[in-house]
C-alpha atoms as a PDB file:
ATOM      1  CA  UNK A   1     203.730   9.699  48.125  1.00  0.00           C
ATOM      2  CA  UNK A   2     200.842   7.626  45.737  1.00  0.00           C
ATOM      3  CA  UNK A   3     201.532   9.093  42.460  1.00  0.00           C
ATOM      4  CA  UNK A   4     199.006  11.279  40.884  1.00  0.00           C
ATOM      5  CA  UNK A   5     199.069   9.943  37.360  1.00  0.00           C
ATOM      6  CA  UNK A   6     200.458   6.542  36.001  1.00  0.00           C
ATOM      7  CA  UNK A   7     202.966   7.023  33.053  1.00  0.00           C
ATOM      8  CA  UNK A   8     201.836   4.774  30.327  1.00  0.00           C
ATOM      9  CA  UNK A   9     205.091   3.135  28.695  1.00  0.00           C
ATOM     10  CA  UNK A  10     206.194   1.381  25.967  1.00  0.00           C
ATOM     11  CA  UNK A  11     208.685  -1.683  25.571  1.00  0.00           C
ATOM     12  CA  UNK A  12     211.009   0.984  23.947  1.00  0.00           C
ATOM     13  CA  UNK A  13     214.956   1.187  25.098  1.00  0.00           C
ATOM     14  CA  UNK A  14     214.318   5.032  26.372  1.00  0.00           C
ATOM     15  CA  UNK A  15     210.926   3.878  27.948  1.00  0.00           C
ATOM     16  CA  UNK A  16     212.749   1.151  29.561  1.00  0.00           C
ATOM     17  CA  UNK A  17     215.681   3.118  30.900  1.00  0.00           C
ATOM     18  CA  UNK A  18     213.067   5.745  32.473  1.00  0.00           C
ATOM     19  CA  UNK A  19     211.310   2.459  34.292  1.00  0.00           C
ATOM     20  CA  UNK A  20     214.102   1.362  36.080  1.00  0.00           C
ATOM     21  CA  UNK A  21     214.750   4.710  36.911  1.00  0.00           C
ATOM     22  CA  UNK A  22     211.316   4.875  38.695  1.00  0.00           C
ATOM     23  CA  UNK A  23     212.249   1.698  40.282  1.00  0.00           C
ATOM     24  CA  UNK A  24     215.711   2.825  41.392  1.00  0.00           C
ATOM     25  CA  UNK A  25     213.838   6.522  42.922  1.00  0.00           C
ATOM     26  CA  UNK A  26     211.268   3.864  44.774  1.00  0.00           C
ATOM     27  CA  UNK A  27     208.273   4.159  42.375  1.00  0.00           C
ATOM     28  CA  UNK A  28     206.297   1.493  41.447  1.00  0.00           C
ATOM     29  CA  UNK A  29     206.036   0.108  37.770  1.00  0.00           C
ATOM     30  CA  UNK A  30     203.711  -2.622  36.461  1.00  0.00           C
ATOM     31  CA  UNK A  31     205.691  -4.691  33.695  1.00  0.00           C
ATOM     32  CA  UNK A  32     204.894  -7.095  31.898  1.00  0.00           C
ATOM     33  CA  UNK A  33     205.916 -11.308  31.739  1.00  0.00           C
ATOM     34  CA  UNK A  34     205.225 -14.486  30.044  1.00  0.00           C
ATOM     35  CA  UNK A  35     202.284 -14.941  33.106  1.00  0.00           C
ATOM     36  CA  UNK A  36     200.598 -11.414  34.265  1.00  0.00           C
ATOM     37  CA  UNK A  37     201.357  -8.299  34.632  1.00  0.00           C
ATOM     38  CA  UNK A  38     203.823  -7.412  37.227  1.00  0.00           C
ATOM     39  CA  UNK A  39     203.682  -4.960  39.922  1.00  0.00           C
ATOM     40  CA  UNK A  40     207.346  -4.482  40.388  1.00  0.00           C
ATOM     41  CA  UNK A  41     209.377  -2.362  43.129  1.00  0.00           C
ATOM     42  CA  UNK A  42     213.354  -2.727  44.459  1.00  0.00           C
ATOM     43  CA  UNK A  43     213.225  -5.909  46.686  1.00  0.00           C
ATOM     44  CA  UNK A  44     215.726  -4.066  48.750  1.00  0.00           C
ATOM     45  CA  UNK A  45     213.949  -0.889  49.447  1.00  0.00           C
ATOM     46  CA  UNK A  46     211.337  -1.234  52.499  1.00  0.00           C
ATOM     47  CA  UNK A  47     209.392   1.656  51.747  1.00  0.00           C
ATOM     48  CA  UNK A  48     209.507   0.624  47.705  1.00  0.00           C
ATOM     49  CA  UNK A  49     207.530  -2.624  49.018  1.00  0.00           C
ATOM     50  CA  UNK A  50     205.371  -1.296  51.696  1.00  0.00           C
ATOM     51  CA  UNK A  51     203.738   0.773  48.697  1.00  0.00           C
ATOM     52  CA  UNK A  52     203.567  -2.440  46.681  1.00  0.00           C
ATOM     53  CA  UNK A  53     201.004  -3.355  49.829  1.00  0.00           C
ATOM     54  CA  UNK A  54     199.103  -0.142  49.879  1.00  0.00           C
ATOM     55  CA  UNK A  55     198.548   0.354  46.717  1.00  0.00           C
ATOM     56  CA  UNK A  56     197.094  -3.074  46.449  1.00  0.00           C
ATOM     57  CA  UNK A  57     196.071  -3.513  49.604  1.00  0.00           C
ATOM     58  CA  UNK A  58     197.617  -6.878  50.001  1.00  0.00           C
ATOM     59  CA  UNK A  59     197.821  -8.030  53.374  1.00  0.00           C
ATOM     60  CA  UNK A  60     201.095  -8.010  54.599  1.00  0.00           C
ATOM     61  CA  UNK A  61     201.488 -11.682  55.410  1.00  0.00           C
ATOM     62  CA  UNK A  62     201.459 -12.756  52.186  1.00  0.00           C
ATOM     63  CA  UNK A  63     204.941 -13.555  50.702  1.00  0.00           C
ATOM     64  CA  UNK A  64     205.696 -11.766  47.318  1.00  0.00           C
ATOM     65  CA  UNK A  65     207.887 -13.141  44.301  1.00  0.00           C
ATOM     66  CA  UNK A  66     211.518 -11.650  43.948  1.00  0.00           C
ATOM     67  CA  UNK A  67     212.379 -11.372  39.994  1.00  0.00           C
ATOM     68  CA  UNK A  68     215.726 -11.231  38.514  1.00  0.00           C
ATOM     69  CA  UNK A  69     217.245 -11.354  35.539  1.00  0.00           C
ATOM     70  CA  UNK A  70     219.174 -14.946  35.758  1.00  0.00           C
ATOM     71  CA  UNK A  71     219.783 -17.678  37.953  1.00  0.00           C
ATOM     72  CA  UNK A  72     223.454 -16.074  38.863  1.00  0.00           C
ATOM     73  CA  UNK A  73     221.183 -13.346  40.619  1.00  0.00           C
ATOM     74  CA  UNK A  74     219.151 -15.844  42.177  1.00  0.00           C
ATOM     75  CA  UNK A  75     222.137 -17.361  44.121  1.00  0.00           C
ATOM     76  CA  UNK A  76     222.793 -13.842  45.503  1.00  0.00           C
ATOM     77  CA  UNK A  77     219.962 -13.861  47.849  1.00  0.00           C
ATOM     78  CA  UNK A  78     218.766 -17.550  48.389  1.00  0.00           C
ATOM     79  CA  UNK A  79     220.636 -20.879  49.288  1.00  0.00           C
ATOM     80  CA  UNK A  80     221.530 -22.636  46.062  1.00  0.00           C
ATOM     81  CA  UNK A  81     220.989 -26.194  45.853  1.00  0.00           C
ATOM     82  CA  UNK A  82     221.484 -28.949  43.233  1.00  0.00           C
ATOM     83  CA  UNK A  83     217.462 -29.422  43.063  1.00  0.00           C
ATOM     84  CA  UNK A  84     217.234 -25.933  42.507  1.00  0.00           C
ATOM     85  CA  UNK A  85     220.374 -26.150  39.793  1.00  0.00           C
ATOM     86  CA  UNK A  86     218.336 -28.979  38.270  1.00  0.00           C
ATOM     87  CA  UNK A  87     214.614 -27.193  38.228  1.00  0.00           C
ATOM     88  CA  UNK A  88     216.676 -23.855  36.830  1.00  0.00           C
ATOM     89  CA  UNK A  89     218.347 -25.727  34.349  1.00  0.00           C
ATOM     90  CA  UNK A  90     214.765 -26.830  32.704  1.00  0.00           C
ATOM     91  CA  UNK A  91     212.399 -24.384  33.277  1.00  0.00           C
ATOM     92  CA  UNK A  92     214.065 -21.087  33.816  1.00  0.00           C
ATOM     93  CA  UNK A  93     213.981 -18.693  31.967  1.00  0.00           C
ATOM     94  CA  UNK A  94     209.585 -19.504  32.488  1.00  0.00           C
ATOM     95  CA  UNK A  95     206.918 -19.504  34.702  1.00  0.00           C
ATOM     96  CA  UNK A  96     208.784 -21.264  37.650  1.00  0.00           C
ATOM     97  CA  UNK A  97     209.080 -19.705  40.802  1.00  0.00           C
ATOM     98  CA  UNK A  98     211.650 -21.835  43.329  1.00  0.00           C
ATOM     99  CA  UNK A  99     211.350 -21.130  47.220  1.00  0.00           C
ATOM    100  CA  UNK A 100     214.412 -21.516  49.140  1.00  0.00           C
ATOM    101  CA  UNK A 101     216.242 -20.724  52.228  1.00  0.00           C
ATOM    102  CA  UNK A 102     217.565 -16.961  52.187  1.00  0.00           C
ATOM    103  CA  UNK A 103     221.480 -16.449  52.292  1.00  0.00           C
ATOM    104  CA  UNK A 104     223.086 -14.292  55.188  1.00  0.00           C
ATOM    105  CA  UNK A 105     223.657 -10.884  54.321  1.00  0.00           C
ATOM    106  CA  UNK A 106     220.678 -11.421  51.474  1.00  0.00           C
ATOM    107  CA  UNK A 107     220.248  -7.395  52.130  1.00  0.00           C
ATOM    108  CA  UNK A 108     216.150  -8.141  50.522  1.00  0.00           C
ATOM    109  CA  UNK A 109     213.359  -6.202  52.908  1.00  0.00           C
ATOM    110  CA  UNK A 110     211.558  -8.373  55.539  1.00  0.00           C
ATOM    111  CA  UNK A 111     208.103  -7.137  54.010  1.00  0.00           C
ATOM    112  CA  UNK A 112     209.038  -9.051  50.693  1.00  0.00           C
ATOM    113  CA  UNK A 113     209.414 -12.754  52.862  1.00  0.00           C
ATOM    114  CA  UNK A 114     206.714 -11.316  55.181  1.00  0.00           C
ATOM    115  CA  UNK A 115     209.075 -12.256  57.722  1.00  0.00           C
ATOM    116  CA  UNK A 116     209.716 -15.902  56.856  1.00  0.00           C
ATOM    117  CA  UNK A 117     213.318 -17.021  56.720  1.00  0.00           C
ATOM    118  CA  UNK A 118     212.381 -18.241  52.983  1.00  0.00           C
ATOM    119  CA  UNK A 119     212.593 -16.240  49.220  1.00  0.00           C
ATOM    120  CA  UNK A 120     210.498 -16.950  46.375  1.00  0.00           C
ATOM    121  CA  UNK A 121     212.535 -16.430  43.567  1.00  0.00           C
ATOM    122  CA  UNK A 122     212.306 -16.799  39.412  1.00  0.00           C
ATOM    123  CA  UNK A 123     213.750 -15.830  35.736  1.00  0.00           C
ATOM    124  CA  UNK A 124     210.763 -14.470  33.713  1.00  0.00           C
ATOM    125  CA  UNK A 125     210.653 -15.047  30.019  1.00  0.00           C
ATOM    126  CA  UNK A 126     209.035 -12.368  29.032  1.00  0.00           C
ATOM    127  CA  UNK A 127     212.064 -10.499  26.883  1.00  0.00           C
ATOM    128  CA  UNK A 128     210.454  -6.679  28.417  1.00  0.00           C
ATOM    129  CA  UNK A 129     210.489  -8.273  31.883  1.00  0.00           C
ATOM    130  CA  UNK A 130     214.008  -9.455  31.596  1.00  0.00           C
ATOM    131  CA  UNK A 131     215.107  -6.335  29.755  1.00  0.00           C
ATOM    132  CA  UNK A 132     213.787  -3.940  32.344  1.00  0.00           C
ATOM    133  CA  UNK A 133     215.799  -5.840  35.203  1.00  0.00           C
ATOM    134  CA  UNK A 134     218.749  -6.153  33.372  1.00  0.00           C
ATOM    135  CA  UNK A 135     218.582  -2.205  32.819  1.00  0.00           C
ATOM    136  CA  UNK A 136     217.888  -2.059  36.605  1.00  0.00           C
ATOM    137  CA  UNK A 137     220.448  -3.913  38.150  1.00  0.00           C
ATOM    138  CA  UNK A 138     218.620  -5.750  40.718  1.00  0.00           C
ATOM    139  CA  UNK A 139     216.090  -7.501  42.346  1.00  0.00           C
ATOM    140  CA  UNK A 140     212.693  -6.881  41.769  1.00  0.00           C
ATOM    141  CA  UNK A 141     209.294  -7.702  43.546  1.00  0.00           C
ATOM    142  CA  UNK A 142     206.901  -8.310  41.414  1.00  0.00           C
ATOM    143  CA  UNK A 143     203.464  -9.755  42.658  1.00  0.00           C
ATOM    144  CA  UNK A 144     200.110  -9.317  40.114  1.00  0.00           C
ATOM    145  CA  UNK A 145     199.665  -6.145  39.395  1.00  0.00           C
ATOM    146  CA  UNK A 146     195.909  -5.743  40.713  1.00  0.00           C
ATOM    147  CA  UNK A 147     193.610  -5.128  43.778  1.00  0.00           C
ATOM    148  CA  UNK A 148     194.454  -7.982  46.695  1.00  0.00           C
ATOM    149  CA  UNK A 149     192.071 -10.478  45.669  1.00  0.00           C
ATOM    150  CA  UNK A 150     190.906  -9.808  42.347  1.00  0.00           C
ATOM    151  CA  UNK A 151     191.098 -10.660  38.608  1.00  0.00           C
ATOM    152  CA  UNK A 152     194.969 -10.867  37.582  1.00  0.00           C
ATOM    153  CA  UNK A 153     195.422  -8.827  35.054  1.00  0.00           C
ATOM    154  CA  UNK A 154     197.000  -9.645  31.421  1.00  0.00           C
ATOM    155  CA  UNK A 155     196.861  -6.702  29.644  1.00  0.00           C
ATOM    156  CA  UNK A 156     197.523  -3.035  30.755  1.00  0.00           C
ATOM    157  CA  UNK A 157     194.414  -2.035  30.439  1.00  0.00           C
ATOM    158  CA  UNK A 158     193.654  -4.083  33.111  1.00  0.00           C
ATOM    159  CA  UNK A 159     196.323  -3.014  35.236  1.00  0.00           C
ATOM    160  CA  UNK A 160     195.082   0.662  34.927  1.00  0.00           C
ATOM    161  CA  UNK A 161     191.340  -0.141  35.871  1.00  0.00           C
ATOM    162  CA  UNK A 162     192.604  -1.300  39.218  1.00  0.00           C
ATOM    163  CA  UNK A 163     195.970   0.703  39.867  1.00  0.00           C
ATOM    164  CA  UNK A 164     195.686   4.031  37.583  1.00  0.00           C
ATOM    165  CA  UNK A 165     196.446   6.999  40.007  1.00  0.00           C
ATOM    166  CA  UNK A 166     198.094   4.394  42.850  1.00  0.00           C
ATOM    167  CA  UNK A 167     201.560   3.372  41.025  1.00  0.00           C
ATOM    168  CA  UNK A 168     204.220   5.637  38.669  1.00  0.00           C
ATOM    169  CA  UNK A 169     204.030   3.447  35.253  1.00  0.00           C
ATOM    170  CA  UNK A 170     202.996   0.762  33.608  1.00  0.00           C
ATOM    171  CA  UNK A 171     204.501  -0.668  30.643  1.00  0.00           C
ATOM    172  CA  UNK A 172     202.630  -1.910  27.702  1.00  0.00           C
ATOM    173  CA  UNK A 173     203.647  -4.840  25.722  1.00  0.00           C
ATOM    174  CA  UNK A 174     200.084  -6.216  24.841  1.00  0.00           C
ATOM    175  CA  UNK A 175     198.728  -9.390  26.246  1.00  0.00           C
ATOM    176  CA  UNK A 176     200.540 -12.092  28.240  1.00  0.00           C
ATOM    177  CA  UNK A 177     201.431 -15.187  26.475  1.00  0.00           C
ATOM    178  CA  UNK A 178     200.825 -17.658  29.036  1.00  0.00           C
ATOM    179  CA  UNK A 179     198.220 -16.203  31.268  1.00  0.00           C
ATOM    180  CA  UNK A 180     198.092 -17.498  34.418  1.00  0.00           C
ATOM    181  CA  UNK A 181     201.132 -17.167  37.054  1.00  0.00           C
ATOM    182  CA  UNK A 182     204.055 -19.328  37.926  1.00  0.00           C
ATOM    183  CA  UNK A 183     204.224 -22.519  39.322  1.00  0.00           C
ATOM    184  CA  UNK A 184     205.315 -22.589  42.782  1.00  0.00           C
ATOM    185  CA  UNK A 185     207.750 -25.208  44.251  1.00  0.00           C
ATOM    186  CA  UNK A 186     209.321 -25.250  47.633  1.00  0.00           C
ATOM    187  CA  UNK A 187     212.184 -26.362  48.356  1.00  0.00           C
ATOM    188  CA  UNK A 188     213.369 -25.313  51.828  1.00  0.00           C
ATOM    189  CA  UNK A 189     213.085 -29.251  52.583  1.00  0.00           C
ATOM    190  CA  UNK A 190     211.562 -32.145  50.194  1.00  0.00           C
ATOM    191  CA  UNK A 191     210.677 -30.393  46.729  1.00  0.00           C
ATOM    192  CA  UNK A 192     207.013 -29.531  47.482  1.00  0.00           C
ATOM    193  CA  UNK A 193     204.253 -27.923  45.073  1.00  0.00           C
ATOM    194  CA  UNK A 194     202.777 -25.016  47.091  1.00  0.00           C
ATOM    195  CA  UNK A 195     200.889 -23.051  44.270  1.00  0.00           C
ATOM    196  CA  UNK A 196     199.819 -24.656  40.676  1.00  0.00           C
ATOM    197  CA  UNK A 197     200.379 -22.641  37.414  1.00  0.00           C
ATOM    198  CA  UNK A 198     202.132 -22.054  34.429  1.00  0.00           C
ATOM    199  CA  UNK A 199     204.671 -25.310  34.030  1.00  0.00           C
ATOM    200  CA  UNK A 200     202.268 -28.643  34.834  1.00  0.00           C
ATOM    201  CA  UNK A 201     203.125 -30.231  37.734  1.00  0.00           C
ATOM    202  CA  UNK A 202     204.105 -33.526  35.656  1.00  0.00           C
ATOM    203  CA  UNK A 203     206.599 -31.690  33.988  1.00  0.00           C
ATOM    204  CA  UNK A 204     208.488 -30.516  36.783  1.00  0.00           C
ATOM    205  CA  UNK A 205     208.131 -34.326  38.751  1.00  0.00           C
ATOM    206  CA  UNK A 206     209.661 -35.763  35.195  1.00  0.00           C
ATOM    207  CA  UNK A 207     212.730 -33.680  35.861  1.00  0.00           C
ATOM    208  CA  UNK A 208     213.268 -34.345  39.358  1.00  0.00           C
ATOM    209  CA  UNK A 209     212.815 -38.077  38.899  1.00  0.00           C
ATOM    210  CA  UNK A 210     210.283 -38.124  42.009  1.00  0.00           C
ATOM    211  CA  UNK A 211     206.875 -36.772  42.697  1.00  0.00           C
ATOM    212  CA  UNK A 212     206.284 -33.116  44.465  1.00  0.00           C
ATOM    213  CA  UNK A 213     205.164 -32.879  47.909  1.00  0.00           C
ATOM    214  CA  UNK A 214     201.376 -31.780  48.113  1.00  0.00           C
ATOM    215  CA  UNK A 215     200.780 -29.431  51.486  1.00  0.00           C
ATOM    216  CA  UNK A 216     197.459 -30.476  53.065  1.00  0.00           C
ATOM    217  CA  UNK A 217     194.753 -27.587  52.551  1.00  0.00           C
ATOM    218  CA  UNK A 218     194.722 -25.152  55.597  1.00  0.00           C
ATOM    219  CA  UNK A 219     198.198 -25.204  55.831  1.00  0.00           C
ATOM    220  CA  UNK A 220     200.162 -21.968  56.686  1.00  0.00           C
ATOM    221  CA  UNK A 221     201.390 -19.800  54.290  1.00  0.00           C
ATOM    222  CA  UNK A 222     204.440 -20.053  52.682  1.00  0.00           C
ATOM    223  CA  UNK A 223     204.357 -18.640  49.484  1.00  0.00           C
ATOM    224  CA  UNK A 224     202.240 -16.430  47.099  1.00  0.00           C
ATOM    225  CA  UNK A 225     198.919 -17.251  46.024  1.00  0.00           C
ATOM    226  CA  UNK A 226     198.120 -19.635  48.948  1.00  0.00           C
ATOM    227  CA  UNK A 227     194.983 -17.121  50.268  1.00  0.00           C
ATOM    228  CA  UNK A 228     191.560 -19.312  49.999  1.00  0.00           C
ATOM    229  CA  UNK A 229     190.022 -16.273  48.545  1.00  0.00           C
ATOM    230  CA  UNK A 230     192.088 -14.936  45.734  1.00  0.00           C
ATOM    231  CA  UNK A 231     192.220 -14.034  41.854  1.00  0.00           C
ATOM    232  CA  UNK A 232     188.298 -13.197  42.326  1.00  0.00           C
ATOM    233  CA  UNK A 233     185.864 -11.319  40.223  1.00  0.00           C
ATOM    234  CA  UNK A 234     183.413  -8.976  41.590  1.00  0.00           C
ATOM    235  CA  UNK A 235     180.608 -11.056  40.595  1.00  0.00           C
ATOM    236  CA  UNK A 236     179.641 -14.629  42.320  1.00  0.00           C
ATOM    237  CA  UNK A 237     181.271 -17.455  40.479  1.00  0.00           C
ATOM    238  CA  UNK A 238     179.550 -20.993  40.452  1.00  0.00           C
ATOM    239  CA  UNK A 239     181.920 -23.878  39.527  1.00  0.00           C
ATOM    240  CA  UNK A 240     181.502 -26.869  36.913  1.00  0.00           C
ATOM    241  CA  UNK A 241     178.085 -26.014  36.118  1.00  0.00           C
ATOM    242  CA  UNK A 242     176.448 -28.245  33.090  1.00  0.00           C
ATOM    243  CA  UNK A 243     174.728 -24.615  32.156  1.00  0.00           C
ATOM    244  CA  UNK A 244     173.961 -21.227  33.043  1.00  0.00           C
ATOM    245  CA  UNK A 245     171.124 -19.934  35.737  1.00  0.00           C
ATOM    246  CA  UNK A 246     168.554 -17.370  34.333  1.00  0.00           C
ATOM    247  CA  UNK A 247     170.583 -14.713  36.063  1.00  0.00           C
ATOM    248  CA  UNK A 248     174.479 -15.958  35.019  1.00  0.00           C
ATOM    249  CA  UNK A 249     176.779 -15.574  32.538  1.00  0.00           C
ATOM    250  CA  UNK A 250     178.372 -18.726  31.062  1.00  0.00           C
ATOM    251  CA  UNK A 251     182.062 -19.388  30.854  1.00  0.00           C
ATOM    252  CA  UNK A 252     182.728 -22.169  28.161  1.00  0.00           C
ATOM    253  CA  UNK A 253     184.889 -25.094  27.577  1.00  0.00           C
ATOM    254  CA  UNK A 254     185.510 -27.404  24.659  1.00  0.00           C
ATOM    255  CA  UNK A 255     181.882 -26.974  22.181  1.00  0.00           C
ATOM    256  CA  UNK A 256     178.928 -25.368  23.500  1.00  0.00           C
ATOM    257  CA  UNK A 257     177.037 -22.663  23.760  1.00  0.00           C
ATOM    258  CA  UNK A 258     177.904 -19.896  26.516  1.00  0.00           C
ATOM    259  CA  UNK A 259     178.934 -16.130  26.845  1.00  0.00           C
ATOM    260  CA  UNK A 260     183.199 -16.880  26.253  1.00  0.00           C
ATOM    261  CA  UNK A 261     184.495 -19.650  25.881  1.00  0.00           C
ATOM    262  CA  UNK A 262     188.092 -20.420  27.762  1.00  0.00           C
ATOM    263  CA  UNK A 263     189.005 -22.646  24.755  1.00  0.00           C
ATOM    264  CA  UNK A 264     186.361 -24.359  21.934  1.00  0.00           C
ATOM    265  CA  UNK A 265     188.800 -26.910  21.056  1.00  0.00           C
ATOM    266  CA  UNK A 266     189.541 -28.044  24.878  1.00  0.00           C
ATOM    267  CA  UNK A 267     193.008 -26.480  24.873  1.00  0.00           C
ATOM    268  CA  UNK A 268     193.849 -26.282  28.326  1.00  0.00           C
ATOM    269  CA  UNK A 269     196.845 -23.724  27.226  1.00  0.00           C
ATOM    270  CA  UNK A 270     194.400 -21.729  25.488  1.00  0.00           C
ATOM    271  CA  UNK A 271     192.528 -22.046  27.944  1.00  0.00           C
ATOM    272  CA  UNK A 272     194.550 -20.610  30.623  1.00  0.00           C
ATOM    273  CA  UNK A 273     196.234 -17.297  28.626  1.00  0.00           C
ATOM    274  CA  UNK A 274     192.248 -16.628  28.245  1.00  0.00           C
ATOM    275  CA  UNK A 275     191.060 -17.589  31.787  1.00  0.00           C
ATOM    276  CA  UNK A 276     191.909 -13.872  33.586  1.00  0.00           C
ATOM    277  CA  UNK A 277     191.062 -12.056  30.259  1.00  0.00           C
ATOM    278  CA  UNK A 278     188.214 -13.466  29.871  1.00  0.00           C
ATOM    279  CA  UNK A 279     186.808 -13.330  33.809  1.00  0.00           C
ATOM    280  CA  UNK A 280     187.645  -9.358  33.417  1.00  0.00           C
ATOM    281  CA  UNK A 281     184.915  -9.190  30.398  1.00  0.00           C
ATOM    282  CA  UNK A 282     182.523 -11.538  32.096  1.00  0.00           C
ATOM    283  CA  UNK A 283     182.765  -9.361  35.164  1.00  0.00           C
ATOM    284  CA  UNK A 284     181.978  -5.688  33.527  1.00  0.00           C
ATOM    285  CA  UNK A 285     178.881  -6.821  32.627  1.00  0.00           C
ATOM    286  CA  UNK A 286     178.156  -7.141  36.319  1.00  0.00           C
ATOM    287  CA  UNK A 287     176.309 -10.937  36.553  1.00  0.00           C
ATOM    288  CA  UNK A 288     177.301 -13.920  38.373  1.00  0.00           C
ATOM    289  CA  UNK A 289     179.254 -16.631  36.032  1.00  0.00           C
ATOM    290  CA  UNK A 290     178.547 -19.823  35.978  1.00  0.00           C
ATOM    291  CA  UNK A 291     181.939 -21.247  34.641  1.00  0.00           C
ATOM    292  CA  UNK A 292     181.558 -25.178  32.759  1.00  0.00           C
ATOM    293  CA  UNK A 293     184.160 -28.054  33.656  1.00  0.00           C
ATOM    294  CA  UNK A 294     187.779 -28.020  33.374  1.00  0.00           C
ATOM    295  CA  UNK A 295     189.585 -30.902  33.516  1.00  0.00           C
ATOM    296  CA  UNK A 296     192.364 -31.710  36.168  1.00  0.00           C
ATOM    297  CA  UNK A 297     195.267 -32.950  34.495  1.00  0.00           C
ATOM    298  CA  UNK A 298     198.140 -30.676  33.122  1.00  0.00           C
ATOM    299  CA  UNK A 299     197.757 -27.100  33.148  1.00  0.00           C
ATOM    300  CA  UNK A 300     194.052 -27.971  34.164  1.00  0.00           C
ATOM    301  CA  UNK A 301     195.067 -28.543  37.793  1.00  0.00           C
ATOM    302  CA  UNK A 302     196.199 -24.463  37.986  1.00  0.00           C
ATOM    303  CA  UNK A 303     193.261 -23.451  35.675  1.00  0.00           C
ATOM    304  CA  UNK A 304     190.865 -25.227  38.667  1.00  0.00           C
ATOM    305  CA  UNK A 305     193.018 -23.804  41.516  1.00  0.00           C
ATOM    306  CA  UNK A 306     192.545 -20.037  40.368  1.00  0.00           C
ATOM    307  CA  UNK A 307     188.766 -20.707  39.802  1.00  0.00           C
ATOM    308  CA  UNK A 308     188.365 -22.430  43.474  1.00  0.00           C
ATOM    309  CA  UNK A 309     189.777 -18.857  44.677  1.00  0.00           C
ATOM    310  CA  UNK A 310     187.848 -17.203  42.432  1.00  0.00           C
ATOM    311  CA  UNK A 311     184.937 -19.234  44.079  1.00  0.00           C
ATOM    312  CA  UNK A 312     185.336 -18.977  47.669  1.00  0.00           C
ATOM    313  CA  UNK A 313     183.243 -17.076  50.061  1.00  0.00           C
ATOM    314  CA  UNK A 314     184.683 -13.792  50.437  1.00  0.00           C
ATOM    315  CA  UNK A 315     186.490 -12.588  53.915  1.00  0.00           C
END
């Protein structure tokens, strides 16, 4: 049954223990990690993740991220290999989720994989994220804790304007240090980059000695965040505009005049802990945003992926 009210938690030990509680009794709790907030349930428990859908109303062919509390977990559930050992080794625990082939007898509910033979899988940083799951024992599916489609939330205020009423608890740690979620790398077959984010792409190609496979666009989905129309505002958003239209609000980068500015010394990690933060403001005011150049490279390339979503004609 959708809850009536949404406990609003603390980081605390007690307020900890009674959040995996929730989570072992089926409830949904937003939590949150080094990237956004989480919307967490038991990865085990069917009806725990069909609630995860409806109360988002994510559609249910969209893969969701399994989080645990180290990579020993991880190799309960997936196929361990020595890329994986390798990737793990440097960027876990972090905003690095690894997609792998799902071990026999994995015991995780078909609506997490949305029936692909595949887990997404990470270690979040976060020290609330990783005490929570070591308090609860298990695996935990965790996509952003928000409407399908919209702003991802950093803070839990933001998680209560979308979810308030629709999940058990949120807990409230302040403002995510990174901002933007995980980096997604597959590796079912050659290591492949299927989703942009929080480690740079460069990074991750320096460890493995080789570069990342790069799915063509259109390609199906096989792993979170892949929707064309995703991470959006309410408003219309207008990419690498030079300025604002009469009617827009302006989204900054590097010196100039605008509205907010992402980062007004062109930090592209500043820039993406304030991208969703920042949209969320822009958007209560109810105007389009016209949002200024970002550049590719680094931590750029995810910054201009979640704006493209943001961007794209609505379903």
């Amino acid at each position: 049954m959708t809850p009536t009210e949404t406990l609003h938690l603390t980081a605390s030990a007690a307020d900890l223990a009674r959040a995996a509680a929730l989570l072992g009794e089926g409830q949904l709790v937003a939590f949150p990690t080094e990237t956004v907030y989480g919307l967490g349930a038991d990865a085990r428990n069917g009806r725990a993740v069909a609630a995860i859908y409806e109360a988002k109303g994510r559609p249910s062919f969209n893969p969701l991220i399994v989080h645990v509390a180290d990579a020993e977990t991880a190799r309960l559930y997936v196929e361990w290999s020595d890329t994986a050992e390798k990737l793990a080794g440097a960027f876990w625990p972090g905003p690095l989720t690894l997609v792998l082939p799902l071990r026999p007898g994995h015991g995780i509910s078909d609506l997490v994989t949305a029936g692909l033979q595949t887990l997404a899988v990470r270690v979040p940083a976060h020290p609330t994220a990783r005490a929570l799951l070591r308090e609860f024992g298990g695996p935990v599916a965790a996509p952003s804790a928000n409407l399908s489609g919209r702003i991802s939330p950093t803070t839990a205020a933001h998680v209560l304007a979308g979810l308030s009423g629709r999940i058990a608890a949120v807990i409230d740690d302040g403002p995510c240090p990174v901002g933007l979620e995980s980096t997604i790398v597959g590796l079912a077959g050659a290591p492949a980059l299927l989703r942009p984010g929080g480690v740079a792409a460069e990074a991750i190609e320096a460890v493995l000695g080789a570069d990342l496979v790069r799915p063509e666009a259109g390609s199906a989905i096989s792993a979170p965040g892949q929707l064309a129309s995703h991470y959006a505002p309410a408003a219309r958003v207008r990419l690498n505009a030079g300025s604002p239209r009469p009617d827009e609000l302006f989204l900054g980068f590097g010196p100039m005049d605008c509205d907010l500015n992402l980062s007004a010394n062109g930090d592209l990690a500043e820039a993406a802990a304030n991208l969703f933060g920042h949209l969320h403001r822009l958007d209560a005011r109810g105007r389009p945003i016209a949002v200024a150049p970002i550049p590719g490279d680094g931590l750029g390339a995810a910054i201009n992926d979640r704006l493209r979503r943001a961007a794209a004609p609505r379903e």
